[in-house]
PDB file of N, CA and C in Angstrom:
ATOM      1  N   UNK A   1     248.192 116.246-134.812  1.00  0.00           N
ATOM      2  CA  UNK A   1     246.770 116.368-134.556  1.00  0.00           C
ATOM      3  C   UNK A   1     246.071 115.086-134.963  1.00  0.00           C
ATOM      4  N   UNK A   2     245.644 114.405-133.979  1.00  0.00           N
ATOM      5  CA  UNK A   2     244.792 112.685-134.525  1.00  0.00           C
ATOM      6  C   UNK A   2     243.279 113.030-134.658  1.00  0.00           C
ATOM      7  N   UNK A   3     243.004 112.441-135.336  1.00  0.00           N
ATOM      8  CA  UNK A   3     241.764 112.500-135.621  1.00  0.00           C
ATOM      9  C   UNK A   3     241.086 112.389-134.078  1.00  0.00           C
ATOM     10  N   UNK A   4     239.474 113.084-134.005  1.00  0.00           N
ATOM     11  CA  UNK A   4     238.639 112.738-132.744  1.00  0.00           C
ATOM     12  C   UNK A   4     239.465 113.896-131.383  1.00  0.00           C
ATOM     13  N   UNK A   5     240.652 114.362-131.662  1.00  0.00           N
ATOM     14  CA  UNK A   5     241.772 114.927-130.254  1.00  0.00           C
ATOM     15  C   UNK A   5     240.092 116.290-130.478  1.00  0.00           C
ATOM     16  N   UNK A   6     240.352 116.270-129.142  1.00  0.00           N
ATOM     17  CA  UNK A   6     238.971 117.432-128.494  1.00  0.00           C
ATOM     18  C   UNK A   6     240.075 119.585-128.008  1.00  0.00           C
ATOM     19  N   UNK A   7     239.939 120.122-129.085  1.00  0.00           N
ATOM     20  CA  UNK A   7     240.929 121.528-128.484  1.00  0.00           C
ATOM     21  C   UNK A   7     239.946 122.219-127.824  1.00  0.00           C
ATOM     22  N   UNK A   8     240.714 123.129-127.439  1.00  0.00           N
ATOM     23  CA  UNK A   8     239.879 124.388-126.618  1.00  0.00           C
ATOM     24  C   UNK A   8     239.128 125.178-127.713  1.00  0.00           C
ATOM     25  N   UNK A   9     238.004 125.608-127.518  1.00  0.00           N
ATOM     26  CA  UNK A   9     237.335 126.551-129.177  1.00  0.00           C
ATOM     27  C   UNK A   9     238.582 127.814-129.083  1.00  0.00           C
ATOM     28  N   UNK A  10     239.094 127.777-130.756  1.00  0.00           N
ATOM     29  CA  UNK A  10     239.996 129.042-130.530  1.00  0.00           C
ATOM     30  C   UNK A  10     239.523 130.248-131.030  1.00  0.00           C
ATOM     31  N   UNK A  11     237.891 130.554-130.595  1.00  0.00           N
ATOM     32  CA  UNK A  11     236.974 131.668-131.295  1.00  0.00           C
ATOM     33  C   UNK A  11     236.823 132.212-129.813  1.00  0.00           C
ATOM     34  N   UNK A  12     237.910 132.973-129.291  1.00  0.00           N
ATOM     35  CA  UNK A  12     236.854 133.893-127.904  1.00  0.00           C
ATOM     36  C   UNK A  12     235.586 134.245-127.526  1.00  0.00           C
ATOM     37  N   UNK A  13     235.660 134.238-128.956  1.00  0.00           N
ATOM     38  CA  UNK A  13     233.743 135.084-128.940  1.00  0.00           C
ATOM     39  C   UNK A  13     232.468 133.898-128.709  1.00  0.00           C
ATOM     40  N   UNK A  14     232.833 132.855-129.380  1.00  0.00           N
ATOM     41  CA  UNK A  14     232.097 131.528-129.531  1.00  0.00           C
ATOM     42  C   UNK A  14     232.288 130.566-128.078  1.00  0.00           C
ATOM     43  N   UNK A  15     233.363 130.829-127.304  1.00  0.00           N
ATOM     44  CA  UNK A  15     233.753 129.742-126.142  1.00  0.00           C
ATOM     45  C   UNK A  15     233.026 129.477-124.953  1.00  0.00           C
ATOM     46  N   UNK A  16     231.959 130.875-125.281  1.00  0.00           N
ATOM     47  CA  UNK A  16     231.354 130.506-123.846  1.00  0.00           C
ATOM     48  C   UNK A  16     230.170 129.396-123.908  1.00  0.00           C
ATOM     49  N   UNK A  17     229.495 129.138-124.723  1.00  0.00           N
ATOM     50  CA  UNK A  17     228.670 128.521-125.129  1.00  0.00           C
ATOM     51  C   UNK A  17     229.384 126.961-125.988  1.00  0.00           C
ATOM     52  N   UNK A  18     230.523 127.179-126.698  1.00  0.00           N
ATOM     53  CA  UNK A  18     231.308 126.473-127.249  1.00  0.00           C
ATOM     54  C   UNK A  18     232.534 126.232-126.929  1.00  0.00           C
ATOM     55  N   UNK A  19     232.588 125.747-125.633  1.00  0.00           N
ATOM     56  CA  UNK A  19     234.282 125.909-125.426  1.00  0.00           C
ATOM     57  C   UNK A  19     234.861 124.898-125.725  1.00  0.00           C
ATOM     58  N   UNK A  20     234.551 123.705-126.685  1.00  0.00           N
ATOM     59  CA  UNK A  20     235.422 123.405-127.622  1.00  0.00           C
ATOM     60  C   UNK A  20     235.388 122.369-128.735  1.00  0.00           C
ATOM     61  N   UNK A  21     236.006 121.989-129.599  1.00  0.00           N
ATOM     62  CA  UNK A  21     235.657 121.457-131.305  1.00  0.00           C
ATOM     63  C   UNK A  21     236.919 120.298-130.902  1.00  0.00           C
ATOM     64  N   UNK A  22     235.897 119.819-132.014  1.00  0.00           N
ATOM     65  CA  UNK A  22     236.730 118.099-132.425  1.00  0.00           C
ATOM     66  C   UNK A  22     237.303 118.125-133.518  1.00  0.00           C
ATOM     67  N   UNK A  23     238.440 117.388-133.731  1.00  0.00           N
ATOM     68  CA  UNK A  23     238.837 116.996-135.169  1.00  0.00           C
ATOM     69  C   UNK A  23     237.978 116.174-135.719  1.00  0.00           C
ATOM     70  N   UNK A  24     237.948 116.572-136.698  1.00  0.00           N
ATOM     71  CA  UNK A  24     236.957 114.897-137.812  1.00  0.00           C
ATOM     72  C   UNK A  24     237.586 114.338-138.909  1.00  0.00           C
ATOM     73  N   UNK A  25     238.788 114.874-138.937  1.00  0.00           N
ATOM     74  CA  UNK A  25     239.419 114.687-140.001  1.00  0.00           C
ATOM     75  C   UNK A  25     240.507 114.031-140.072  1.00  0.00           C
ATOM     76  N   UNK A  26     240.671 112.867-141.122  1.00  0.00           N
ATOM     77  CA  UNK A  26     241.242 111.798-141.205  1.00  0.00           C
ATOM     78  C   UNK A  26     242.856 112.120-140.809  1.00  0.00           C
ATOM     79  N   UNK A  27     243.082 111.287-139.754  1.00  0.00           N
ATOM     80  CA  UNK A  27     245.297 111.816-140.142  1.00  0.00           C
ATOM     81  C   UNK A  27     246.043 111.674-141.164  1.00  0.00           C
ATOM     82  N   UNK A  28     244.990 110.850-142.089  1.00  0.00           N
ATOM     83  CA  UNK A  28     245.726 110.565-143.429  1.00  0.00           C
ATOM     84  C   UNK A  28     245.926 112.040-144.318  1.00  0.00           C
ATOM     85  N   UNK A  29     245.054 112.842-143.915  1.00  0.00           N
ATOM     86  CA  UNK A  29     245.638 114.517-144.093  1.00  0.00           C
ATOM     87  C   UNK A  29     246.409 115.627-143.337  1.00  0.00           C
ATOM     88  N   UNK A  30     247.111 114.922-143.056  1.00  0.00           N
ATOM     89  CA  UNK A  30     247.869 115.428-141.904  1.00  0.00           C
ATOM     90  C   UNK A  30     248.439 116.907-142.556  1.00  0.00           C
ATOM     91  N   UNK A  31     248.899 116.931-143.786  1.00  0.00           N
ATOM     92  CA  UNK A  31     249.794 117.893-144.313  1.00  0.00           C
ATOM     93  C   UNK A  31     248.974 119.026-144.127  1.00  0.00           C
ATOM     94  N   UNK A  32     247.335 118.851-144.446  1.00  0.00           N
ATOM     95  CA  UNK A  32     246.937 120.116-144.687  1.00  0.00           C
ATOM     96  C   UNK A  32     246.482 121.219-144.107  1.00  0.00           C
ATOM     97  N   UNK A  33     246.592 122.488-144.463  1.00  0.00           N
ATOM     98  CA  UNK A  33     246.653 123.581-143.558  1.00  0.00           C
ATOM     99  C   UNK A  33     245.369 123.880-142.176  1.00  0.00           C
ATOM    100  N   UNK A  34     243.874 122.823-142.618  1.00  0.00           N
ATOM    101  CA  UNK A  34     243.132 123.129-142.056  1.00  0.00           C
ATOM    102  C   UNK A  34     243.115 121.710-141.538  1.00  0.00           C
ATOM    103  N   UNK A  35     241.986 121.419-140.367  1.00  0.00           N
ATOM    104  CA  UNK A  35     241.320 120.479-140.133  1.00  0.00           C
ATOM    105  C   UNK A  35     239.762 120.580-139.811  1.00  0.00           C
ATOM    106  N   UNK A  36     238.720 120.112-140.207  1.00  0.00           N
ATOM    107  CA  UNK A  36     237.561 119.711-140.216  1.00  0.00           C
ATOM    108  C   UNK A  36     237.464 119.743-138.658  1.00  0.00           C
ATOM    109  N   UNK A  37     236.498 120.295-138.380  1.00  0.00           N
ATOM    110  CA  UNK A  37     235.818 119.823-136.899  1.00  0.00           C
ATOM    111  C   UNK A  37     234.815 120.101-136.373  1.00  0.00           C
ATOM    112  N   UNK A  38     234.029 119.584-135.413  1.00  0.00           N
ATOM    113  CA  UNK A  38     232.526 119.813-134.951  1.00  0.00           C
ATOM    114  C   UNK A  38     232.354 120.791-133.868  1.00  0.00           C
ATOM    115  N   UNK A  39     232.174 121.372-133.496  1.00  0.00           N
ATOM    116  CA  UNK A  39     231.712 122.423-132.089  1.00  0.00           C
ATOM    117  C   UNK A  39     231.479 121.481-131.293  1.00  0.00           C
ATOM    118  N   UNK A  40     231.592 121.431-130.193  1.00  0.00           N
ATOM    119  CA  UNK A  40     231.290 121.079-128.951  1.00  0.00           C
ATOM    120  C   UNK A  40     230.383 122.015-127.684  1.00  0.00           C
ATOM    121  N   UNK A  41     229.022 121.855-127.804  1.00  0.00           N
ATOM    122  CA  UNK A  41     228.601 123.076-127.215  1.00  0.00           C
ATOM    123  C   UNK A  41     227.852 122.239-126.009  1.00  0.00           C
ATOM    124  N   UNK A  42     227.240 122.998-124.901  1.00  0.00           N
ATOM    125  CA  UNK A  42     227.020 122.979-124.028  1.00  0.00           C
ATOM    126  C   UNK A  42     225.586 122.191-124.045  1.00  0.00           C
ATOM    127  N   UNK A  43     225.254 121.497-123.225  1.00  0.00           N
ATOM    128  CA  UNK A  43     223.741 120.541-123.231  1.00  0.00           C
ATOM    129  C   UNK A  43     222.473 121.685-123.329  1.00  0.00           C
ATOM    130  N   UNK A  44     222.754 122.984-122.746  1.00  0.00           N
ATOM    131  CA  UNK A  44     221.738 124.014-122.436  1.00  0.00           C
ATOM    132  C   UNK A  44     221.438 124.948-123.786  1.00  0.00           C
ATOM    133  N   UNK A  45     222.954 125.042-124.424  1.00  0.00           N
ATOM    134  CA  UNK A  45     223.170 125.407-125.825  1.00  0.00           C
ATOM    135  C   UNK A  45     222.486 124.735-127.145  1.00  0.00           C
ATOM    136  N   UNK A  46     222.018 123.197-126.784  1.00  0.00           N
ATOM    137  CA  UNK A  46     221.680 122.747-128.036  1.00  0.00           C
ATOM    138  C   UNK A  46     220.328 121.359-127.521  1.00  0.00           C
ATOM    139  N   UNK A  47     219.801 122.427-126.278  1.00  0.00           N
ATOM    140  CA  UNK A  47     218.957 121.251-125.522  1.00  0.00           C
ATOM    141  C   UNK A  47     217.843 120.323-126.647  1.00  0.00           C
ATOM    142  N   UNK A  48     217.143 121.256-127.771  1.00  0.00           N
ATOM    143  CA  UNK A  48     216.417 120.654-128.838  1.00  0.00           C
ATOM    144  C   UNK A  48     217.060 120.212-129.929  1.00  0.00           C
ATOM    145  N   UNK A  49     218.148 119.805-129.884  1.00  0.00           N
ATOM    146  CA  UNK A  49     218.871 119.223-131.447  1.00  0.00           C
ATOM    147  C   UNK A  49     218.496 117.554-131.611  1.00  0.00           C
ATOM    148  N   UNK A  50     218.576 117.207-132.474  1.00  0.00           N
ATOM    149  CA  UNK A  50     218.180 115.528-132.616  1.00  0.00           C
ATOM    150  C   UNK A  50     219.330 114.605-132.069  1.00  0.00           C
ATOM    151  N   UNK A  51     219.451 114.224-131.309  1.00  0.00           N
ATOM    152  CA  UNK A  51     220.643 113.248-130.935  1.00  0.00           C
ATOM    153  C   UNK A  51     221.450 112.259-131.944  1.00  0.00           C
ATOM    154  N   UNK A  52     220.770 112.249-132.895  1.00  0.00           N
ATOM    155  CA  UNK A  52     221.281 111.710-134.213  1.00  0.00           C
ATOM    156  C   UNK A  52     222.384 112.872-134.692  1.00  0.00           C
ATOM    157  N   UNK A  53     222.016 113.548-135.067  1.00  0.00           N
ATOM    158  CA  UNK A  53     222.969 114.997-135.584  1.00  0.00           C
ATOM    159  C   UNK A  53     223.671 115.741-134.650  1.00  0.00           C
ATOM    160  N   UNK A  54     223.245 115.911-133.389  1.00  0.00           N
ATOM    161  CA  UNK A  54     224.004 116.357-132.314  1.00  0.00           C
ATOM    162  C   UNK A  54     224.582 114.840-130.936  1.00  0.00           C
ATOM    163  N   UNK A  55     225.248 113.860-131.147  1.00  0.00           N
ATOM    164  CA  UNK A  55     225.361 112.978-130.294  1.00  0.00           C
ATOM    165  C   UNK A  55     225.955 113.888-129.071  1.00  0.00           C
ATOM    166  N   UNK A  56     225.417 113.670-127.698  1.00  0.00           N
ATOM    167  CA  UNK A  56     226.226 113.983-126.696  1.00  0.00           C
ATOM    168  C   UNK A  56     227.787 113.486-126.434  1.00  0.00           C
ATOM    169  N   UNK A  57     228.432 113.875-125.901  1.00  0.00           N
ATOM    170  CA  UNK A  57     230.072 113.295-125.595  1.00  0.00           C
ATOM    171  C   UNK A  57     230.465 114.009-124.488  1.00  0.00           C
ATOM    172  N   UNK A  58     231.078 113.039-123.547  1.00  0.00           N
ATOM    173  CA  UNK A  58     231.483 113.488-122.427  1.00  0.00           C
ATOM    174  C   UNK A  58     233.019 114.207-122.421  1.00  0.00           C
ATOM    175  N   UNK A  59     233.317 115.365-122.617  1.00  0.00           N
ATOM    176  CA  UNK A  59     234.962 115.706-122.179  1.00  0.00           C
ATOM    177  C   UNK A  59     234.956 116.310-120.634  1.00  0.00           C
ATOM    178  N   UNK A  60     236.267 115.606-120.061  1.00  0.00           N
ATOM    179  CA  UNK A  60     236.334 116.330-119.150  1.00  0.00           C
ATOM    180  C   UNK A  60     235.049 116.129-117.816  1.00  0.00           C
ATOM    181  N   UNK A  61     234.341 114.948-117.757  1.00  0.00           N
ATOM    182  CA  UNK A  61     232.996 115.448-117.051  1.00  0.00           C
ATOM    183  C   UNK A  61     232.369 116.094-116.879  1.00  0.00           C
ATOM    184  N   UNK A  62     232.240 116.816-118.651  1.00  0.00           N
ATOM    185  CA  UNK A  62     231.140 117.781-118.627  1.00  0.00           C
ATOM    186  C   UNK A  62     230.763 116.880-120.222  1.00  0.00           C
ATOM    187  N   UNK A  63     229.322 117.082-119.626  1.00  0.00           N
ATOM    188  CA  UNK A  63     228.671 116.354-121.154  1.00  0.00           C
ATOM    189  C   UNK A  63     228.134 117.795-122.005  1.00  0.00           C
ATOM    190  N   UNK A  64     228.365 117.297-123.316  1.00  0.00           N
ATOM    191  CA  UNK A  64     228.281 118.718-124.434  1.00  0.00           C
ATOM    192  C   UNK A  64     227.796 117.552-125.796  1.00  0.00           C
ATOM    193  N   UNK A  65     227.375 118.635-126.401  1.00  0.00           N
ATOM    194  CA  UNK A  65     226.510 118.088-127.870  1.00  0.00           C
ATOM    195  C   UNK A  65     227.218 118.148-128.943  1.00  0.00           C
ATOM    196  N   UNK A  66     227.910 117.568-129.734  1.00  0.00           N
ATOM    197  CA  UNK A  66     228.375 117.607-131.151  1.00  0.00           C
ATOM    198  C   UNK A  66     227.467 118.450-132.101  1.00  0.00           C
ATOM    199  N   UNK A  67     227.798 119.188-132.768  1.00  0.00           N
ATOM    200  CA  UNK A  67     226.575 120.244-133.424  1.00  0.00           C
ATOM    201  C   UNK A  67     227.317 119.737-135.011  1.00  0.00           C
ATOM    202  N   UNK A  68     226.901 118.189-135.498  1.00  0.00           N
ATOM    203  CA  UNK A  68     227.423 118.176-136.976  1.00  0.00           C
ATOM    204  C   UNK A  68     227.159 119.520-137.588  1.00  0.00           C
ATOM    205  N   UNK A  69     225.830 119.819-137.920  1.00  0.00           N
ATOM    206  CA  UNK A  69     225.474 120.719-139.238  1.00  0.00           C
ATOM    207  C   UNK A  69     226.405 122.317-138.473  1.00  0.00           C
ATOM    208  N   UNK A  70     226.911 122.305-137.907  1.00  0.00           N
ATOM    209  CA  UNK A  70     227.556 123.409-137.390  1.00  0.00           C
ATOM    210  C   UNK A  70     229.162 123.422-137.934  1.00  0.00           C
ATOM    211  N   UNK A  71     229.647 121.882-138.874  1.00  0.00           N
ATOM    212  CA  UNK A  71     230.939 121.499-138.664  1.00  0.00           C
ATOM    213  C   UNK A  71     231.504 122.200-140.060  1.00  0.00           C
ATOM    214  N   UNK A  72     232.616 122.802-139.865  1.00  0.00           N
ATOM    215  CA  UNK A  72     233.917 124.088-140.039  1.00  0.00           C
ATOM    216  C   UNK A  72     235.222 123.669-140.059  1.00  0.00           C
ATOM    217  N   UNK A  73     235.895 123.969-141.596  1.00  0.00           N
ATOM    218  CA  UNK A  73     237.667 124.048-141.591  1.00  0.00           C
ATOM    219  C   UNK A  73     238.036 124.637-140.146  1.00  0.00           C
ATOM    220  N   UNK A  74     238.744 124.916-139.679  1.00  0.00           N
ATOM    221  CA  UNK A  74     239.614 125.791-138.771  1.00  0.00           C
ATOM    222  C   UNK A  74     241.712 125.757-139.213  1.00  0.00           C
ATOM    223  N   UNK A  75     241.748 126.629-139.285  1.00  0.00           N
ATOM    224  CA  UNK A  75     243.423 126.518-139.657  1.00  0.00           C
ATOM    225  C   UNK A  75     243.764 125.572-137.988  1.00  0.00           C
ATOM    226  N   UNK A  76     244.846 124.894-138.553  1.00  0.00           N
ATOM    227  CA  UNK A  76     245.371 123.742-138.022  1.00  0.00           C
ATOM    228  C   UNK A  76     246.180 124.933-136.700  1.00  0.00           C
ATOM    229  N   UNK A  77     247.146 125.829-137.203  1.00  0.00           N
ATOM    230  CA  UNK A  77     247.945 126.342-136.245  1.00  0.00           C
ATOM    231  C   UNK A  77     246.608 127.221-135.111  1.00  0.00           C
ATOM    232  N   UNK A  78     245.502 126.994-135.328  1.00  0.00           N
ATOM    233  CA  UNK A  78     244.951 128.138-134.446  1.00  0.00           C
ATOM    234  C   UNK A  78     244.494 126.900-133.064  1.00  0.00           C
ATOM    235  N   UNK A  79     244.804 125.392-133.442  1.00  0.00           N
ATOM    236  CA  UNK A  79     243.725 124.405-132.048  1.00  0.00           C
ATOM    237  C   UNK A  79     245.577 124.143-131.397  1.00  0.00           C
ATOM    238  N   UNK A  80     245.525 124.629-130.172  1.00  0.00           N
ATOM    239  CA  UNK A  80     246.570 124.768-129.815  1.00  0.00           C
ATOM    240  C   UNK A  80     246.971 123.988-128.956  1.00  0.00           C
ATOM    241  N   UNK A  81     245.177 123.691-127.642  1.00  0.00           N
ATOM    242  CA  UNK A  81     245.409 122.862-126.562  1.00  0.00           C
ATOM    243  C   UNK A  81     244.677 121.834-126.557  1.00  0.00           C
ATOM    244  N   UNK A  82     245.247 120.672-126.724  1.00  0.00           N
ATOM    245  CA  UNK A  82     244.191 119.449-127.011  1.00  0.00           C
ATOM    246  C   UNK A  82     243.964 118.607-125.481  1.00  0.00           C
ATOM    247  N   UNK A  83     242.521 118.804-125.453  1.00  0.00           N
ATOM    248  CA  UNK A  83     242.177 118.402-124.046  1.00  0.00           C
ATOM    249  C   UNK A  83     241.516 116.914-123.359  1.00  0.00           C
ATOM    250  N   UNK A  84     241.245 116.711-124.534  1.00  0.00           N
ATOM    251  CA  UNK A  84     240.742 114.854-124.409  1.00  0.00           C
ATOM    252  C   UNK A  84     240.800 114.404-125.943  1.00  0.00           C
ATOM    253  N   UNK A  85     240.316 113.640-126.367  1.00  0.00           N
ATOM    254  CA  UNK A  85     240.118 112.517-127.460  1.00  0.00           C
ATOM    255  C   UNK A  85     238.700 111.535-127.343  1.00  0.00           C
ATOM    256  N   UNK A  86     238.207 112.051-128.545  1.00  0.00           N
ATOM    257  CA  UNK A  86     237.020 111.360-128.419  1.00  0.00           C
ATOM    258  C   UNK A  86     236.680 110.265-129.535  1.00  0.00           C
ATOM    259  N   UNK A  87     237.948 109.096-129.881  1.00  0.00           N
ATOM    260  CA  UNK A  87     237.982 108.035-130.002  1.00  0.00           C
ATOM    261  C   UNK A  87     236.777 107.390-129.830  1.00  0.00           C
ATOM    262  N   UNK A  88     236.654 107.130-128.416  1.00  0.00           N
ATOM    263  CA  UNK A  88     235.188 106.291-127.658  1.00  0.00           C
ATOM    264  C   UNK A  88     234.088 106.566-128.661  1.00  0.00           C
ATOM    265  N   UNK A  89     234.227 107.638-129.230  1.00  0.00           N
ATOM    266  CA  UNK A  89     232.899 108.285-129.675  1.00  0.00           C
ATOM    267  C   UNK A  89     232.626 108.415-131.041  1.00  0.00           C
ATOM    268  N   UNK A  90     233.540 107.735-131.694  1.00  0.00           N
ATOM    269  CA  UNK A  90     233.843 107.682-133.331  1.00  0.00           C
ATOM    270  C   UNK A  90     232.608 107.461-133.974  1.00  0.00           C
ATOM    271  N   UNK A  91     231.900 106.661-133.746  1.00  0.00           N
ATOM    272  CA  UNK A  91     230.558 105.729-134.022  1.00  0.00           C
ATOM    273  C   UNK A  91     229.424 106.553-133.890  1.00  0.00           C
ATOM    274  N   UNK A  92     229.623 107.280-133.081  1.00  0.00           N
ATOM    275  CA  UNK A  92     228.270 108.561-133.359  1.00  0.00           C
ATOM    276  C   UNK A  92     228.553 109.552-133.710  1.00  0.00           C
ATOM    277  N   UNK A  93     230.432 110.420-133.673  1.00  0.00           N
ATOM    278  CA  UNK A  93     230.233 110.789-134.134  1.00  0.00           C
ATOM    279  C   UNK A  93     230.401 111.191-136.013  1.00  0.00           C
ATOM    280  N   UNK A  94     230.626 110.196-136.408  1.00  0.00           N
ATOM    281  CA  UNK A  94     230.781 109.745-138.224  1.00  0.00           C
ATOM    282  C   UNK A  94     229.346 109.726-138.480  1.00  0.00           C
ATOM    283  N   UNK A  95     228.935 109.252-137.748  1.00  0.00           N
ATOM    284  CA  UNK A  95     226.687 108.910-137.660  1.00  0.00           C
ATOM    285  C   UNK A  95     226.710 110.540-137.701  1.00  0.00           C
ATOM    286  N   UNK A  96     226.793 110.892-137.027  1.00  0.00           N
ATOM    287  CA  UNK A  96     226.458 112.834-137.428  1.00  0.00           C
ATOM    288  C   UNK A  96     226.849 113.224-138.696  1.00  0.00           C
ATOM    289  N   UNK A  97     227.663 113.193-138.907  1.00  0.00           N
ATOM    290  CA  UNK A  97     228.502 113.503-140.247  1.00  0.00           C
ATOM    291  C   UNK A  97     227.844 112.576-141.262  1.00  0.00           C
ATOM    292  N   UNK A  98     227.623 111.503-141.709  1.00  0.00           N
ATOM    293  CA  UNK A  98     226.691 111.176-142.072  1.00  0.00           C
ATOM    294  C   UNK A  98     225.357 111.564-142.372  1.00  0.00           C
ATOM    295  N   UNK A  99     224.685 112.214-141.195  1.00  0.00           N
ATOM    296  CA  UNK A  99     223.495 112.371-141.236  1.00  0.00           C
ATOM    297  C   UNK A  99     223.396 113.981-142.078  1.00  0.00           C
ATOM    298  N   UNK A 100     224.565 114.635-141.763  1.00  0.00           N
ATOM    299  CA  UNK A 100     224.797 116.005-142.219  1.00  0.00           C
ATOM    300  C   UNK A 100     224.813 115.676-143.725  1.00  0.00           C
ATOM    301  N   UNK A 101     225.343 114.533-143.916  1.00  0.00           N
ATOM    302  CA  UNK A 101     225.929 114.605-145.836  1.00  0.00           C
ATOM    303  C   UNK A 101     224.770 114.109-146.086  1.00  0.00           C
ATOM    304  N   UNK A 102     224.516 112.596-145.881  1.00  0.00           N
ATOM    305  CA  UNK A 102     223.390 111.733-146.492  1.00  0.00           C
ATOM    306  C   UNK A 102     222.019 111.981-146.081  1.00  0.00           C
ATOM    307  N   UNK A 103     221.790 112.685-144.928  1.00  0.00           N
ATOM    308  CA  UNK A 103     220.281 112.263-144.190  1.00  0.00           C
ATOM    309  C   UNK A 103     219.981 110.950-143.725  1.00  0.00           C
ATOM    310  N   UNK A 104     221.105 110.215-143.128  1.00  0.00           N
ATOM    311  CA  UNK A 104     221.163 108.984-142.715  1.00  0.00           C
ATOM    312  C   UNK A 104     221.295 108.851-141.561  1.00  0.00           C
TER     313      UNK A 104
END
């Protein structure tokens, strides 16, 4: 699992609106049982969020909102299908995460 890899949301209940979360979490933790990650929700889902805290990201040619203050362990064995990588997008999204910890 690399840091930024984009899975399918593995919450049925959450996918329609969220169909799917990012890793944020360093590979230098590779061992551990969970990984850190952001929701990925729909532009219609999070149309008033601040673009600072929610950066848009394109997977798949569908653009969706990073929801930092939304960001959640998930057990590692539950992200099963990894569907893009959002590398490209490191820079805004650490700036979220950031803004979630520091107010920066």
């Amino acid at each position: 699992m690399a840091q930024f890899d984009v899975y399918v949301n593995p919450s049925e209940s959450a996918s329609n609106g969220i169909p799917y979360v990012v890793v944020m979490q360093s590979d230098l933790l590779e061992s551990l049982a969970t990984r850190m990650t952001i929701p990925l929700a729909s532009i219609e889902f999070a149309s008033k969020a601040p673009e600072k805290l929610c950066p848009t990201v394109l997977v798949n040619g569908q653009h969706l909102r990073a929801l930092a203050h939304y960001a959640a362990p998930l057990p590692s064995k539950s992200l099963k299908k990894v569907v893009s990588n959002l590398s490209r997008s490191a820079d805004s999204l650490i700036g979220a995460m950031d803004a979630v910890f520091a107010g920066v």
